[in-house]
PDB file of N, CA and C in Angstrom:
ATOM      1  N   UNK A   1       8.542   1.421 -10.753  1.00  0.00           N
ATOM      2  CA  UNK A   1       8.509   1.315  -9.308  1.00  0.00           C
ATOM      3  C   UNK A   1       8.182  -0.109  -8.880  1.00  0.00           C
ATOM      4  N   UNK A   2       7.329  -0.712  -9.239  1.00  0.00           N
ATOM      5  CA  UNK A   2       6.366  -2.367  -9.462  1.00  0.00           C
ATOM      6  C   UNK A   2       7.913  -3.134  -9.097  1.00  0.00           C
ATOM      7  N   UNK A   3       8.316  -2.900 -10.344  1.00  0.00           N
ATOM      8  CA  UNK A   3       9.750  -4.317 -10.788  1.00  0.00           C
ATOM      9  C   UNK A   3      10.614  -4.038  -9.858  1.00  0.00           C
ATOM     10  N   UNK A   4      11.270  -2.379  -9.480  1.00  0.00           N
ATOM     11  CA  UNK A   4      12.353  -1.845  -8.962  1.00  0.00           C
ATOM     12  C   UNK A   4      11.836  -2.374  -7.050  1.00  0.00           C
ATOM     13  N   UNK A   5      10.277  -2.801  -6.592  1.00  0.00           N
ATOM     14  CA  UNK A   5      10.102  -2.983  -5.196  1.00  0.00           C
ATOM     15  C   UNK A   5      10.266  -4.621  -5.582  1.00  0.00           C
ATOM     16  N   UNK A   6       9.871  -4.857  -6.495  1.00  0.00           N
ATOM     17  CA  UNK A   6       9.802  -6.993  -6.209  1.00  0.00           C
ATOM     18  C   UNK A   6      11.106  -6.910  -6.567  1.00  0.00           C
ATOM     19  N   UNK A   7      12.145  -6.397  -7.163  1.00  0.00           N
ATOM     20  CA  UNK A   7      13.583  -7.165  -7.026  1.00  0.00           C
ATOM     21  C   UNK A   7      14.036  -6.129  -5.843  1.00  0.00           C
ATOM     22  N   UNK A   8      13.706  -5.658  -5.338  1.00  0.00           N
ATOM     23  CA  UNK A   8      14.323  -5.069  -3.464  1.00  0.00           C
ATOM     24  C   UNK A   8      13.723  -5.933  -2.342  1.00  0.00           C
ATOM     25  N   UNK A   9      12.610  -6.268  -2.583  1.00  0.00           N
ATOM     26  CA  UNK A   9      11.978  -7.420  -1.829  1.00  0.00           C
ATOM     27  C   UNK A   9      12.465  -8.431  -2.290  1.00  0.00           C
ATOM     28  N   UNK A  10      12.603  -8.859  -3.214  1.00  0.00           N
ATOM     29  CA  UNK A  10      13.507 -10.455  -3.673  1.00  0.00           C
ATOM     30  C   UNK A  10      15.460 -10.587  -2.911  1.00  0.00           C
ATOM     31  N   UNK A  11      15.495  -9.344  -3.239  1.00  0.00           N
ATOM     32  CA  UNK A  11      16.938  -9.299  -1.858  1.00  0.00           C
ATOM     33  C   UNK A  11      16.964  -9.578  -0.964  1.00  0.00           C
ATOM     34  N   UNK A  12      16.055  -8.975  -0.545  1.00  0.00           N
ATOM     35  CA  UNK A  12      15.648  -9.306   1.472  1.00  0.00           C
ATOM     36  C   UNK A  12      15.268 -10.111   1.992  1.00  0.00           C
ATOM     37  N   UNK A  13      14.436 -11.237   0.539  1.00  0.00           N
ATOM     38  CA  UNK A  13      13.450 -12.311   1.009  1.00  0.00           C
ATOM     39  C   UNK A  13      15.076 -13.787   1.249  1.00  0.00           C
ATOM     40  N   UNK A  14      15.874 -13.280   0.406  1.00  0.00           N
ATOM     41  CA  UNK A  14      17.336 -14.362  -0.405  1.00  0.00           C
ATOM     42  C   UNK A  14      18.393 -14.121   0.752  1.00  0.00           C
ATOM     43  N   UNK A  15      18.295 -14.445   1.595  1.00  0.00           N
ATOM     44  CA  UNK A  15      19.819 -14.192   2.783  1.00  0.00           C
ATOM     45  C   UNK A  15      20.619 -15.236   1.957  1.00  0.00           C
ATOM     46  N   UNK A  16      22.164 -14.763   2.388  1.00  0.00           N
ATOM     47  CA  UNK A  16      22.959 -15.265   2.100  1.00  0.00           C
ATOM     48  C   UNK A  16      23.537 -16.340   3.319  1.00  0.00           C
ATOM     49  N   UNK A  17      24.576 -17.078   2.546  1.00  0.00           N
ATOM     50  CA  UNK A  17      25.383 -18.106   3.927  1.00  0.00           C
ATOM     51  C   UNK A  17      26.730 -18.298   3.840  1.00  0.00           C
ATOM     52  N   UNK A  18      27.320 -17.453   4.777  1.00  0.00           N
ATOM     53  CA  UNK A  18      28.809 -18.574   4.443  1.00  0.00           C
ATOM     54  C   UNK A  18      29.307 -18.316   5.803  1.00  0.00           C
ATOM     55  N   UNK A  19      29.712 -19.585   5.651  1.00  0.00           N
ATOM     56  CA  UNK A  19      30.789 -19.729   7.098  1.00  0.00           C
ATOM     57  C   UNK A  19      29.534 -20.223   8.263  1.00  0.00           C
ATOM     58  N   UNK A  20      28.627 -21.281   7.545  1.00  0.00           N
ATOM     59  CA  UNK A  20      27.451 -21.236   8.475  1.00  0.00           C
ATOM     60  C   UNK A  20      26.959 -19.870   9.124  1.00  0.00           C
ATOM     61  N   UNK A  21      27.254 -18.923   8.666  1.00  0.00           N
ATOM     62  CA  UNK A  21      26.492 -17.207   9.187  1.00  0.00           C
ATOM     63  C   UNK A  21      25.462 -17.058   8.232  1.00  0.00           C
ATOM     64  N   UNK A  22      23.911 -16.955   9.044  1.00  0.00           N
ATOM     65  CA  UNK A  22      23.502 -16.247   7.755  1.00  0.00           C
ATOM     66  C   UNK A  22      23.674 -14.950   7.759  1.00  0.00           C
ATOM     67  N   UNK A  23      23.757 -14.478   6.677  1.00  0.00           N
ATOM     68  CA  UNK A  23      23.948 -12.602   6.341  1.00  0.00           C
ATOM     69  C   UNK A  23      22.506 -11.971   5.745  1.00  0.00           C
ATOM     70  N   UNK A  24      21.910 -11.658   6.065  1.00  0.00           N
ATOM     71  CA  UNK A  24      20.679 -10.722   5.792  1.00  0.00           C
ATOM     72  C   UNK A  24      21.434  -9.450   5.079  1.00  0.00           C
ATOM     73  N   UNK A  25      20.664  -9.100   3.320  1.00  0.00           N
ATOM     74  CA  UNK A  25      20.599  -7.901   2.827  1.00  0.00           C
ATOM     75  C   UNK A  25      19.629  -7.033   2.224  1.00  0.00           C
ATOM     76  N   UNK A  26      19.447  -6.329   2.041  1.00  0.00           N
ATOM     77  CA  UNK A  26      18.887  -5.441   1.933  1.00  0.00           C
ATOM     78  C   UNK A  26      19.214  -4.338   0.999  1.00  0.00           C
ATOM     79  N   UNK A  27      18.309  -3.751   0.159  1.00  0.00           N
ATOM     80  CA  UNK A  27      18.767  -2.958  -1.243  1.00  0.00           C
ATOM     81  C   UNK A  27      17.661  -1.666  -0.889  1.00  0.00           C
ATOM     82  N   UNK A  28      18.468  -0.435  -0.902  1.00  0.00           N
ATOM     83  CA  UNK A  28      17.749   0.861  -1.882  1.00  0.00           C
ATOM     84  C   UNK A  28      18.496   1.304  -3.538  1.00  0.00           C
ATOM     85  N   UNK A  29      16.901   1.669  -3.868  1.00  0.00           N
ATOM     86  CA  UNK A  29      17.103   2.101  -4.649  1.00  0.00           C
ATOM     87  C   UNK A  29      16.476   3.380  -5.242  1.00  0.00           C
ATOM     88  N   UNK A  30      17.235   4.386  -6.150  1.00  0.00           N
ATOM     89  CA  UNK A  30      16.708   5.414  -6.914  1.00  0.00           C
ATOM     90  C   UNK A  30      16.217   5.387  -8.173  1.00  0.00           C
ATOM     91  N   UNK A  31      15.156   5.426  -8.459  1.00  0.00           N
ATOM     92  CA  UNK A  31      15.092   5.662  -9.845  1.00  0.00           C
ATOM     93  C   UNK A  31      15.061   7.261 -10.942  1.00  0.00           C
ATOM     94  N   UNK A  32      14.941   6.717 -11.991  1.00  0.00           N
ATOM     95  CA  UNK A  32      14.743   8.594 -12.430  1.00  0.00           C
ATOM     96  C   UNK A  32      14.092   7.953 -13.764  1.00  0.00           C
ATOM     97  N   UNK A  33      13.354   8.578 -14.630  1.00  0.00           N
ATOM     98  CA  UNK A  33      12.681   8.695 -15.567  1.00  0.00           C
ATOM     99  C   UNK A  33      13.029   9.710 -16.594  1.00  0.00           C
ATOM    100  N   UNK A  34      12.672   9.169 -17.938  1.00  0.00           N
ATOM    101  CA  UNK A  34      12.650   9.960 -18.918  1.00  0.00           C
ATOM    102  C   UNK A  34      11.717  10.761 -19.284  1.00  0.00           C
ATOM    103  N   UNK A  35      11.054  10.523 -18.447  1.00  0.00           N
ATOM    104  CA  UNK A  35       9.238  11.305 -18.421  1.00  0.00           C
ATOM    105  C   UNK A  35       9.477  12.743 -17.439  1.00  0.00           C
ATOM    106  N   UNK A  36      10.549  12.674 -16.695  1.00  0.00           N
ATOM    107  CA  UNK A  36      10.739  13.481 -15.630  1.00  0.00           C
ATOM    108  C   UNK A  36      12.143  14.006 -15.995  1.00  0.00           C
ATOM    109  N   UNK A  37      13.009  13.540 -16.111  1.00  0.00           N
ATOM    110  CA  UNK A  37      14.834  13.646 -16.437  1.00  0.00           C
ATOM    111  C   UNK A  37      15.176  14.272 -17.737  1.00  0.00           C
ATOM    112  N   UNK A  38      14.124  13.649 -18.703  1.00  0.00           N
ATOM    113  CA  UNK A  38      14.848  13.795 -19.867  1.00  0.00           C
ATOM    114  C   UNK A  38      15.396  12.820 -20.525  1.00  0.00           C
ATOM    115  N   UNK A  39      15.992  13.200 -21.745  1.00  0.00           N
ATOM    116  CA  UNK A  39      17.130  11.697 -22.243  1.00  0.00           C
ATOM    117  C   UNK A  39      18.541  11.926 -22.118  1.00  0.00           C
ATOM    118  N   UNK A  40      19.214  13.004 -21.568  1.00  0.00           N
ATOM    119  CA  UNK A  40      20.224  12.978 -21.155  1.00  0.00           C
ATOM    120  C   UNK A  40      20.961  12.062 -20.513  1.00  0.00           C
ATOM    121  N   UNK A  41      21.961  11.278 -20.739  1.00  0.00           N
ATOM    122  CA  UNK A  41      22.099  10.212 -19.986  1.00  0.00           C
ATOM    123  C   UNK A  41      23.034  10.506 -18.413  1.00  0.00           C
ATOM    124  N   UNK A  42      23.410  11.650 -18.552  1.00  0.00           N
ATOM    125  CA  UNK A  42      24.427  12.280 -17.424  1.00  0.00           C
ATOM    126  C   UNK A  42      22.985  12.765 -16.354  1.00  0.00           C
ATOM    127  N   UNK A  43      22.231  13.144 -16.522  1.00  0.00           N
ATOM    128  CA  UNK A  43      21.243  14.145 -15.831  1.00  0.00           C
ATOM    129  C   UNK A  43      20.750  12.805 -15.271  1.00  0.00           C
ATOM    130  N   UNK A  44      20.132  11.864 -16.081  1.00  0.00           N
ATOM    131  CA  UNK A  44      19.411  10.332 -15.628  1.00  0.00           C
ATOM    132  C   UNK A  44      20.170   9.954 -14.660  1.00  0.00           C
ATOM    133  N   UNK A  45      20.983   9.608 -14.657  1.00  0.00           N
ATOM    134  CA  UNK A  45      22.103   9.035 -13.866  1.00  0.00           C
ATOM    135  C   UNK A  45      22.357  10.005 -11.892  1.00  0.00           C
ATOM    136  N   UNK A  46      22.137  11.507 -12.545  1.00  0.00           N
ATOM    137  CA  UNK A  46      22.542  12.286 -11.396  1.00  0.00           C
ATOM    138  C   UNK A  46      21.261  12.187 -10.813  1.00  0.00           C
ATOM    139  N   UNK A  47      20.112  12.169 -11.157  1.00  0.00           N
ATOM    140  CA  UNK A  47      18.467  12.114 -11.029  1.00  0.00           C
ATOM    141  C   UNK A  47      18.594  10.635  -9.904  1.00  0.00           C
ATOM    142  N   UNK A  48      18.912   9.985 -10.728  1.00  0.00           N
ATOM    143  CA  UNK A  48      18.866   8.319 -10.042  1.00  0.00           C
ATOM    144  C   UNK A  48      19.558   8.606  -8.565  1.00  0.00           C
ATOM    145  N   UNK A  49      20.986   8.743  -8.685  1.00  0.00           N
ATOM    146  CA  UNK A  49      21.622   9.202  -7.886  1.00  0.00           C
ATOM    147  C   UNK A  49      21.031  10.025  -6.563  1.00  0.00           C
ATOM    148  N   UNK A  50      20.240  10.706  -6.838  1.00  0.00           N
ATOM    149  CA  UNK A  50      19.992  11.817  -5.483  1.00  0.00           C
ATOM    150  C   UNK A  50      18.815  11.000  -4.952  1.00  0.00           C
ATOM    151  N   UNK A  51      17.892  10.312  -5.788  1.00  0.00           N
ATOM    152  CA  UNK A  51      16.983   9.077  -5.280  1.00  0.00           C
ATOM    153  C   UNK A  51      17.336   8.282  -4.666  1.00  0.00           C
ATOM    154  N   UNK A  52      18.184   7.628  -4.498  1.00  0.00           N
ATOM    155  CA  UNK A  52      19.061   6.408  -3.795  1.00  0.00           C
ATOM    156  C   UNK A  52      19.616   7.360  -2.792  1.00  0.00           C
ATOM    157  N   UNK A  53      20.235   8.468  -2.673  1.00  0.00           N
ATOM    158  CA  UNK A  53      20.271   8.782  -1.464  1.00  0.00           C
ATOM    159  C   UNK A  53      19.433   9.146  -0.529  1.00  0.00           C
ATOM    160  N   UNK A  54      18.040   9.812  -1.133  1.00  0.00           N
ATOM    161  CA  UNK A  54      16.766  10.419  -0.282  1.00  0.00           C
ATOM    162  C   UNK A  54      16.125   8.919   0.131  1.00  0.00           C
ATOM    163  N   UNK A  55      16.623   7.558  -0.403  1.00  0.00           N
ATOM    164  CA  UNK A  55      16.038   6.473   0.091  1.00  0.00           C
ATOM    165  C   UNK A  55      16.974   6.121   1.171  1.00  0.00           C
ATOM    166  N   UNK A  56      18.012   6.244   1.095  1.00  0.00           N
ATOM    167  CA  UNK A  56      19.083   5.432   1.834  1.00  0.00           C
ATOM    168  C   UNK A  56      18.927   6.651   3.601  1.00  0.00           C
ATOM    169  N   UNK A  57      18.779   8.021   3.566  1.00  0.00           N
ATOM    170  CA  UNK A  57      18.360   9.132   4.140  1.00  0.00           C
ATOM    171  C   UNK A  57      16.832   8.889   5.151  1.00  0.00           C
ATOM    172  N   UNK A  58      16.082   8.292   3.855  1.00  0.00           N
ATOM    173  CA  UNK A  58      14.588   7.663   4.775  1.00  0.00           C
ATOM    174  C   UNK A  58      14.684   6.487   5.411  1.00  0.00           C
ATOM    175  N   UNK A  59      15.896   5.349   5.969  1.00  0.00           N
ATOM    176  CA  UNK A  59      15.651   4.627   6.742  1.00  0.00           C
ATOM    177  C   UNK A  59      16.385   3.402   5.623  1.00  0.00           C
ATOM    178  N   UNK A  60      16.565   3.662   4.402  1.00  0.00           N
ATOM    179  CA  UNK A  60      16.944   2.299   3.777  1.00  0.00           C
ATOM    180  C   UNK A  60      16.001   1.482   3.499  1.00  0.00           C
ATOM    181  N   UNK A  61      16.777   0.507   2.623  1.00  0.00           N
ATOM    182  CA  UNK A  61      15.387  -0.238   1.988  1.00  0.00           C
ATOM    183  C   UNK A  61      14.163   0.041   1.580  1.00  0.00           C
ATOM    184  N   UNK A  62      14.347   0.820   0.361  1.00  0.00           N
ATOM    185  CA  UNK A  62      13.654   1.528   0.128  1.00  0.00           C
ATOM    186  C   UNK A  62      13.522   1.427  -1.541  1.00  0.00           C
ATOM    187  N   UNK A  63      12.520   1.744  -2.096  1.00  0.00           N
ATOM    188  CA  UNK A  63      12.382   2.238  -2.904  1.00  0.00           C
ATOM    189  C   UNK A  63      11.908   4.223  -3.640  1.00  0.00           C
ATOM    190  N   UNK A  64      12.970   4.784  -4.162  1.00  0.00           N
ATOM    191  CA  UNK A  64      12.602   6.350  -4.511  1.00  0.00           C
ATOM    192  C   UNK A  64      12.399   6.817  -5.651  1.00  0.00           C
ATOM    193  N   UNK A  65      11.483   7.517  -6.068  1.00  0.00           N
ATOM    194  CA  UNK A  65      11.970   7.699  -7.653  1.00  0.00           C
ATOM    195  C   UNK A  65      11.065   8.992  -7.476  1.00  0.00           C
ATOM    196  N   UNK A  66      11.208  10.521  -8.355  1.00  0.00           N
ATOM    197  CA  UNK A  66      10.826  11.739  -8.688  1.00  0.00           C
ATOM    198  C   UNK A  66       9.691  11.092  -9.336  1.00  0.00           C
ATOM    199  N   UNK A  67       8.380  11.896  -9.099  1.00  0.00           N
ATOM    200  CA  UNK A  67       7.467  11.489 -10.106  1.00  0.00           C
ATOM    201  C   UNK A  67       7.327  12.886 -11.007  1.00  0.00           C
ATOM    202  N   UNK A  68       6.044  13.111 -11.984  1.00  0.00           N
ATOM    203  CA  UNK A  68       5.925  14.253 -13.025  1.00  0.00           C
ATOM    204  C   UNK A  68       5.852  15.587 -12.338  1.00  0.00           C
ATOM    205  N   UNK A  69       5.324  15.223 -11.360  1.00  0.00           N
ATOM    206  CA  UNK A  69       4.601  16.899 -10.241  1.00  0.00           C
ATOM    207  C   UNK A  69       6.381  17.111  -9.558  1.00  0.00           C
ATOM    208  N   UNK A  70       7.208  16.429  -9.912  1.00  0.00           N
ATOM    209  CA  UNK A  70       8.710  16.529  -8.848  1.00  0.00           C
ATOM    210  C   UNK A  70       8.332  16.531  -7.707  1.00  0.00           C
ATOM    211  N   UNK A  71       7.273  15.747  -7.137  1.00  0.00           N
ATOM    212  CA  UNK A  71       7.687  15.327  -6.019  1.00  0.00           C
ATOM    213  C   UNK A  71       8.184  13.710  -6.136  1.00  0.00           C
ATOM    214  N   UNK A  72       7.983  13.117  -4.582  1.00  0.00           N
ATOM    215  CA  UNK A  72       8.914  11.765  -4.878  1.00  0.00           C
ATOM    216  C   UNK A  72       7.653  10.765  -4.367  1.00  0.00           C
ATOM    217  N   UNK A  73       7.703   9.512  -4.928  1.00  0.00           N
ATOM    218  CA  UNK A  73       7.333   8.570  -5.177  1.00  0.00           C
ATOM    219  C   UNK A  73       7.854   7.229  -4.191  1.00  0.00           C
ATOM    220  N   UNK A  74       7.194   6.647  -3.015  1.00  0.00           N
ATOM    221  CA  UNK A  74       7.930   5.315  -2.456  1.00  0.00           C
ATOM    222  C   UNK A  74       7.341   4.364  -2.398  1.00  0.00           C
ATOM    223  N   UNK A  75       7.984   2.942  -2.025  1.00  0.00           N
ATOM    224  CA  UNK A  75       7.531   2.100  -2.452  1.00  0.00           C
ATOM    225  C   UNK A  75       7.723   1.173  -1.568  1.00  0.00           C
TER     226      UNK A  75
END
């Protein structure tokens, strides 16, 4: 969660430029765990997946990830 909020904050902090415009961006993200998922790599992936949307759902820019109890985790 730590690494996955300082590189979502390192996005937001980095605007881009072209055409003299600056462009402001902004990143969500899902995570999923093997502590929680499993090692399946299809299930990890669908896990991640529904995180990035319950972030993108809460307003964006976000950080989400399932914790052990299955509930969710933000950041």
């Amino acid at each position: 969660m730590d690494i996955a909020n300082r590189i979502r904050i390192a996005i937001g902090t980095s605007p881009m430029e072209k055409d003299d415009c600056v462009i402001s961006i902004s990143a969500s993200v899902g995570l999923a765990s093997t502590d929680t998922s499993g090692y399946q790599l299809q299930r990890l992936c669908m896990e991640a997946d529904a995180a990035l949307y319950r972030a993108k759902r809460a307003g964006r820019n976000r950080v989400i990830a399932d914790t052990e109890s299955g509930s969710l985790a933000e950041a």
